[in-house]
PDB file of N, CA and C in Angstrom:
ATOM      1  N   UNK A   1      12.480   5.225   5.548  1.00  0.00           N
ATOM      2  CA  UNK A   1      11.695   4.358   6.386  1.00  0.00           C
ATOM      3  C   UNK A   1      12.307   4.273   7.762  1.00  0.00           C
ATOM      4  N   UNK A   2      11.571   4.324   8.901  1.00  0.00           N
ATOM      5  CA  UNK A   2      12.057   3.965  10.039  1.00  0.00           C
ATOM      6  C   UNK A   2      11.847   3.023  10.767  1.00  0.00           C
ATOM      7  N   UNK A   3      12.085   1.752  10.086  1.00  0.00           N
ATOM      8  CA  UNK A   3      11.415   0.454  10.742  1.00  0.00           C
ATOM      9  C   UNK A   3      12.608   0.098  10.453  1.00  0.00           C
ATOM     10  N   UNK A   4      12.907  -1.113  11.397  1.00  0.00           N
ATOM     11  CA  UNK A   4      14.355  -0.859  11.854  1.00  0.00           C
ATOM     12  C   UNK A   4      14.980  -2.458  10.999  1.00  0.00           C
ATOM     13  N   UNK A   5      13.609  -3.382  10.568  1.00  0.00           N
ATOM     14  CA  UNK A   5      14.003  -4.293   9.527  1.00  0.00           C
ATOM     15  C   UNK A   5      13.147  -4.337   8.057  1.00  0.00           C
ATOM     16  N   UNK A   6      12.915  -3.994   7.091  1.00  0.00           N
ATOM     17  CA  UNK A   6      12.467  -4.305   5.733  1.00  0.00           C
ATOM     18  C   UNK A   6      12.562  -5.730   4.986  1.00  0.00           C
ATOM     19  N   UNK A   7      10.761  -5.753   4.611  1.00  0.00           N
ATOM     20  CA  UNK A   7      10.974  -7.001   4.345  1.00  0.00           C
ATOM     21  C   UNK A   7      10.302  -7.082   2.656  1.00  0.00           C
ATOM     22  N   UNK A   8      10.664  -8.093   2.275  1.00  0.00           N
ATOM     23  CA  UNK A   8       9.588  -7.763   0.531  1.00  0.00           C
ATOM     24  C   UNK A   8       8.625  -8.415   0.634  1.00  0.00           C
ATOM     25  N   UNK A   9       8.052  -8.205  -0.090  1.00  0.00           N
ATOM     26  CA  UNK A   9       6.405  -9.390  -0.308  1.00  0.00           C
ATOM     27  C   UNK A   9       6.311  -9.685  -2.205  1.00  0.00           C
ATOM     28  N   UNK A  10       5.406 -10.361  -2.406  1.00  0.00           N
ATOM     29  CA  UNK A  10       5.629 -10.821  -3.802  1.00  0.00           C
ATOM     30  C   UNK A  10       3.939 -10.779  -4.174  1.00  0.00           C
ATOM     31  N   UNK A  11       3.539  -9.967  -4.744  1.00  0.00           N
ATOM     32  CA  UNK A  11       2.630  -9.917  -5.231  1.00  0.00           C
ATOM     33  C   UNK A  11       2.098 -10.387  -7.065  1.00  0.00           C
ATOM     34  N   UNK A  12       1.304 -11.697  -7.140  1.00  0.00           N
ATOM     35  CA  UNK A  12       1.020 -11.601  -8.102  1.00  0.00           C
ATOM     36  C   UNK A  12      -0.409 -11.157  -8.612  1.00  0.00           C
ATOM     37  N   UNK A  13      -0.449 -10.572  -9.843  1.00  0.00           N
ATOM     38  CA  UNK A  13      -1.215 -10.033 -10.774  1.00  0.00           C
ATOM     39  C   UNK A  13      -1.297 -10.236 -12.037  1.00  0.00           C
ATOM     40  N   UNK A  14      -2.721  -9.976 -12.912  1.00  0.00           N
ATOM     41  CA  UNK A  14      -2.606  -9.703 -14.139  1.00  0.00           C
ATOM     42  C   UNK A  14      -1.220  -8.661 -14.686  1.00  0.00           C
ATOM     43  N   UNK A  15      -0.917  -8.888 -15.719  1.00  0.00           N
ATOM     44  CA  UNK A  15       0.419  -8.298 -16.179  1.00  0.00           C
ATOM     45  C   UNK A  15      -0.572  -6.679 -16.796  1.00  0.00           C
ATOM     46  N   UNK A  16      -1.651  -6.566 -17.350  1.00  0.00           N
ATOM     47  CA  UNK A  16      -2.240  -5.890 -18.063  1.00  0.00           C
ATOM     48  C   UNK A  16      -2.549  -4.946 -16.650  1.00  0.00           C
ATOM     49  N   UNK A  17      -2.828  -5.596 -15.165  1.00  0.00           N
ATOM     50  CA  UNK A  17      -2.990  -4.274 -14.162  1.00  0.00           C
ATOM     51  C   UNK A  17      -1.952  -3.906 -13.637  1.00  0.00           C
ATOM     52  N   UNK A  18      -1.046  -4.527 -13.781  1.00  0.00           N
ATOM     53  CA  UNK A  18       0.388  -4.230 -13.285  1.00  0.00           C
ATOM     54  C   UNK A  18       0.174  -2.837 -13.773  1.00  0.00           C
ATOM     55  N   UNK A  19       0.799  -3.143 -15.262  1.00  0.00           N
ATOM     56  CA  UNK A  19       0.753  -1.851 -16.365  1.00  0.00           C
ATOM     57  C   UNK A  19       0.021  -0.441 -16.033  1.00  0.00           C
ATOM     58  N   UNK A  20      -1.029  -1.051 -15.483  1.00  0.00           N
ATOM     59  CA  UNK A  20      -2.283   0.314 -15.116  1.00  0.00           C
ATOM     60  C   UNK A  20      -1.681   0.814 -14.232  1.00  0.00           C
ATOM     61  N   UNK A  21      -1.408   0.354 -13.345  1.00  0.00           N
ATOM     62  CA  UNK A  21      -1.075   0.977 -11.728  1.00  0.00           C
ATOM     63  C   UNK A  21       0.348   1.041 -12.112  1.00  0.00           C
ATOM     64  N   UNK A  22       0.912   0.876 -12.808  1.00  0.00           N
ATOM     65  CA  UNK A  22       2.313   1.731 -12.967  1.00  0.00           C
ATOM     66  C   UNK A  22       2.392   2.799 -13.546  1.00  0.00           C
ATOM     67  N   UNK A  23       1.519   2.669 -14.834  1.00  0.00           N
ATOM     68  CA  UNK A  23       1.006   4.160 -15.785  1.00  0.00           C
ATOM     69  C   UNK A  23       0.232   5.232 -14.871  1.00  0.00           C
ATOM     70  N   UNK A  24      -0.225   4.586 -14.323  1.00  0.00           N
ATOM     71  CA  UNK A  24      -1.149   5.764 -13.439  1.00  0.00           C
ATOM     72  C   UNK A  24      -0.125   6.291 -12.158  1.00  0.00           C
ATOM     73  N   UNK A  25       0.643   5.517 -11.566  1.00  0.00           N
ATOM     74  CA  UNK A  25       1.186   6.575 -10.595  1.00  0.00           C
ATOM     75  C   UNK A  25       2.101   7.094 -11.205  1.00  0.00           C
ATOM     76  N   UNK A  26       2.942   6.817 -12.249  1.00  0.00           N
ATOM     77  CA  UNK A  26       3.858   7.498 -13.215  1.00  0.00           C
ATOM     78  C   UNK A  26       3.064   8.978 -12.946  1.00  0.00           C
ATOM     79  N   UNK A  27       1.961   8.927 -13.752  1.00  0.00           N
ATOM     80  CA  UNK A  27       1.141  10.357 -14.279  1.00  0.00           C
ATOM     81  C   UNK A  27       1.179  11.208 -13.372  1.00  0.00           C
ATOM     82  N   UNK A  28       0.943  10.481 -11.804  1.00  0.00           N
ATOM     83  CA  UNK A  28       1.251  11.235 -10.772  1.00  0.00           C
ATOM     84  C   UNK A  28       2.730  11.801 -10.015  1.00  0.00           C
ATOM     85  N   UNK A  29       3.201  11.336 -11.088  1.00  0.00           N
ATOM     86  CA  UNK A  29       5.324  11.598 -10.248  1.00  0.00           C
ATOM     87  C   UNK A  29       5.627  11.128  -8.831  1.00  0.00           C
ATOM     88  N   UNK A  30       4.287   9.289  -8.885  1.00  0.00           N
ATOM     89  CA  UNK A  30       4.961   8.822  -7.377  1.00  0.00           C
ATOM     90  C   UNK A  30       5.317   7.238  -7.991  1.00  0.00           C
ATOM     91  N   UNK A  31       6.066   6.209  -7.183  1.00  0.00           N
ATOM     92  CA  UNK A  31       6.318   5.481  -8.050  1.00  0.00           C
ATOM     93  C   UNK A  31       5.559   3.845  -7.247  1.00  0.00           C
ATOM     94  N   UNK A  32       5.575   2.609  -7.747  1.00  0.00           N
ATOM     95  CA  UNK A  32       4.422   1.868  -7.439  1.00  0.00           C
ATOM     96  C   UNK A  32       4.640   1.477  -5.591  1.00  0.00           C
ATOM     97  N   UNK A  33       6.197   1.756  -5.079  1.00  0.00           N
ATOM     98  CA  UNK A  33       6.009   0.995  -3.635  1.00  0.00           C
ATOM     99  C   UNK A  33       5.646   2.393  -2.701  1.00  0.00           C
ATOM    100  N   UNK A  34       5.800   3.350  -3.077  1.00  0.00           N
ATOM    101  CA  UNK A  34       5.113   4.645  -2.152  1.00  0.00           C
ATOM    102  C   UNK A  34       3.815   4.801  -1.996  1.00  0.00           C
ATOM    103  N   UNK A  35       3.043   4.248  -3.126  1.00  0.00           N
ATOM    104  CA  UNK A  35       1.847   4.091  -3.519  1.00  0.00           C
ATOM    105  C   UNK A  35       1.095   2.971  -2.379  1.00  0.00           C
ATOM    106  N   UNK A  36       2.220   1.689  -2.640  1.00  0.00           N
ATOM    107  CA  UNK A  36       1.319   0.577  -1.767  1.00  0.00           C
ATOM    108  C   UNK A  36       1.582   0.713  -0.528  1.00  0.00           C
ATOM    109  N   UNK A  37       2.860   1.206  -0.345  1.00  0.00           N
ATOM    110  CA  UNK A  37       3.485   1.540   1.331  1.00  0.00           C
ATOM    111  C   UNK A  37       2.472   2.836   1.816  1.00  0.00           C
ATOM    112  N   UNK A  38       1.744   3.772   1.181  1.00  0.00           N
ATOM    113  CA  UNK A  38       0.705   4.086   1.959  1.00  0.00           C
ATOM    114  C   UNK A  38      -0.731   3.834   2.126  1.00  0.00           C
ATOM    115  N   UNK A  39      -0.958   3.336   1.511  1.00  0.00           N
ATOM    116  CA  UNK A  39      -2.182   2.671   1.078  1.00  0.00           C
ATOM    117  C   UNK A  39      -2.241   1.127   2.109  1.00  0.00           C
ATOM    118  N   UNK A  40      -1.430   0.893   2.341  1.00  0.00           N
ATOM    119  CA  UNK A  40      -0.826  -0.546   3.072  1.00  0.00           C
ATOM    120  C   UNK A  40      -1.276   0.342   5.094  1.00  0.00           C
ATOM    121  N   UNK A  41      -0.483   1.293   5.179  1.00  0.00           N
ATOM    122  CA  UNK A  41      -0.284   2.182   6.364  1.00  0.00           C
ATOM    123  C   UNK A  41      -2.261   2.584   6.491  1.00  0.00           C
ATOM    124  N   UNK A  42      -2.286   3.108   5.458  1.00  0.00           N
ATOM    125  CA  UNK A  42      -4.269   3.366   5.874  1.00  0.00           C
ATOM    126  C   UNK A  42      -4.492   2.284   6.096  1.00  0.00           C
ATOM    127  N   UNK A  43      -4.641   1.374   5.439  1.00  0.00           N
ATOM    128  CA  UNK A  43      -5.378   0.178   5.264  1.00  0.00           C
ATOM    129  C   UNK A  43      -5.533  -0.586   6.718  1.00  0.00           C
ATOM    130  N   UNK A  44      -4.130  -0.687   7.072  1.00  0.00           N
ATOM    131  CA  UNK A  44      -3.972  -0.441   8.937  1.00  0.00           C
ATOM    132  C   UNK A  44      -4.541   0.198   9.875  1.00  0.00           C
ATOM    133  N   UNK A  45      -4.306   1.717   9.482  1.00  0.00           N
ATOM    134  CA  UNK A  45      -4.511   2.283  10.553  1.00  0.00           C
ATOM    135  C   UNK A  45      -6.234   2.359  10.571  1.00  0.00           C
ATOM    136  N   UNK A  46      -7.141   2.426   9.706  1.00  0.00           N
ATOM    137  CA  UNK A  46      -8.261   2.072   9.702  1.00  0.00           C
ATOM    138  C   UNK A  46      -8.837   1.194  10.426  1.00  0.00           C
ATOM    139  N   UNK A  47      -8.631  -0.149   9.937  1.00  0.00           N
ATOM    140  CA  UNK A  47      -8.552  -1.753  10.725  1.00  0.00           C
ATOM    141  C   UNK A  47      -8.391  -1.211  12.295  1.00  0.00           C
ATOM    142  N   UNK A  48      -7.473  -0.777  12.839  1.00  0.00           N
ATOM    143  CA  UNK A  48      -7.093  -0.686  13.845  1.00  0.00           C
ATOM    144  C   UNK A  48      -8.393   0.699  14.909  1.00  0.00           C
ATOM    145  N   UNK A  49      -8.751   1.237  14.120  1.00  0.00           N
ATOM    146  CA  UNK A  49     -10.118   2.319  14.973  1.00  0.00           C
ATOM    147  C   UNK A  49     -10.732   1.826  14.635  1.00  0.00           C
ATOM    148  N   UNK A  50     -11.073   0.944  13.543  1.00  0.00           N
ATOM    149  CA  UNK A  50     -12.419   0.093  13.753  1.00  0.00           C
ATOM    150  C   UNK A  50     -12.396  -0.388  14.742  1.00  0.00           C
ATOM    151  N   UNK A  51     -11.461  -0.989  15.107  1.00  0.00           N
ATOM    152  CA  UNK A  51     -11.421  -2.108  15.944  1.00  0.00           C
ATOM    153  C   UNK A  51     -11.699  -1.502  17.698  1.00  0.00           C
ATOM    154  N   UNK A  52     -10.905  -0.160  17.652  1.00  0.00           N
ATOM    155  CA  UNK A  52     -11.090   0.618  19.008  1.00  0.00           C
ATOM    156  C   UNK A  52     -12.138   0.874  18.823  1.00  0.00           C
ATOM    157  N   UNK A  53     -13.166   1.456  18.017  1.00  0.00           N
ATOM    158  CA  UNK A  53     -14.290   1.758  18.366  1.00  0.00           C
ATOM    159  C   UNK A  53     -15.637   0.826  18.564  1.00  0.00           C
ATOM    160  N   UNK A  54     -14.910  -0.681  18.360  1.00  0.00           N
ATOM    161  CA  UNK A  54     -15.629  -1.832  18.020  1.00  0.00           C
ATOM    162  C   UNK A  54     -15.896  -1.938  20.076  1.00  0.00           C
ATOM    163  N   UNK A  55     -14.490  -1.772  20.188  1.00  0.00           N
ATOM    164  CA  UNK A  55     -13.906  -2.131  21.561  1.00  0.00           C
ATOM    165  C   UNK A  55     -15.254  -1.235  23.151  1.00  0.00           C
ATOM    166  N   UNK A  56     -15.315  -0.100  22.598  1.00  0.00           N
ATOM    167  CA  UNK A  56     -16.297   1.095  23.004  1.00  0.00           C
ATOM    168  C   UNK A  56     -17.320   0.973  24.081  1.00  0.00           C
TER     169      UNK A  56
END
């Protein structure tokens, strides 16, 4: 990571989707914070050209 402070967050959930979304990126050989740390980064960078093209 190149962000120069790291911070945690605390997410709660059903225990039964936890499970899912751990079994499932297992299957994939990635593990659950690579998963949300990019998914987190789209989720952004999306938001953010909406927003420029909102701007237009």
């Amino acid at each position: 990571m190149d962000e120069s402070k790291v911070v945690a967050i605390r997410v709660e959930m059903p225990d039964e989707l936890r499970n899912q979304f751990k079994s499932a990126v297992a299957r994939e050989g990635k593990n659950m914070k690579d998963v949300l740390l990019t998914f987190i980064k789209e989720y952004v960078a999306n938001r953010e050209s909406s927003k420029d093209k909102g701007a237009a």
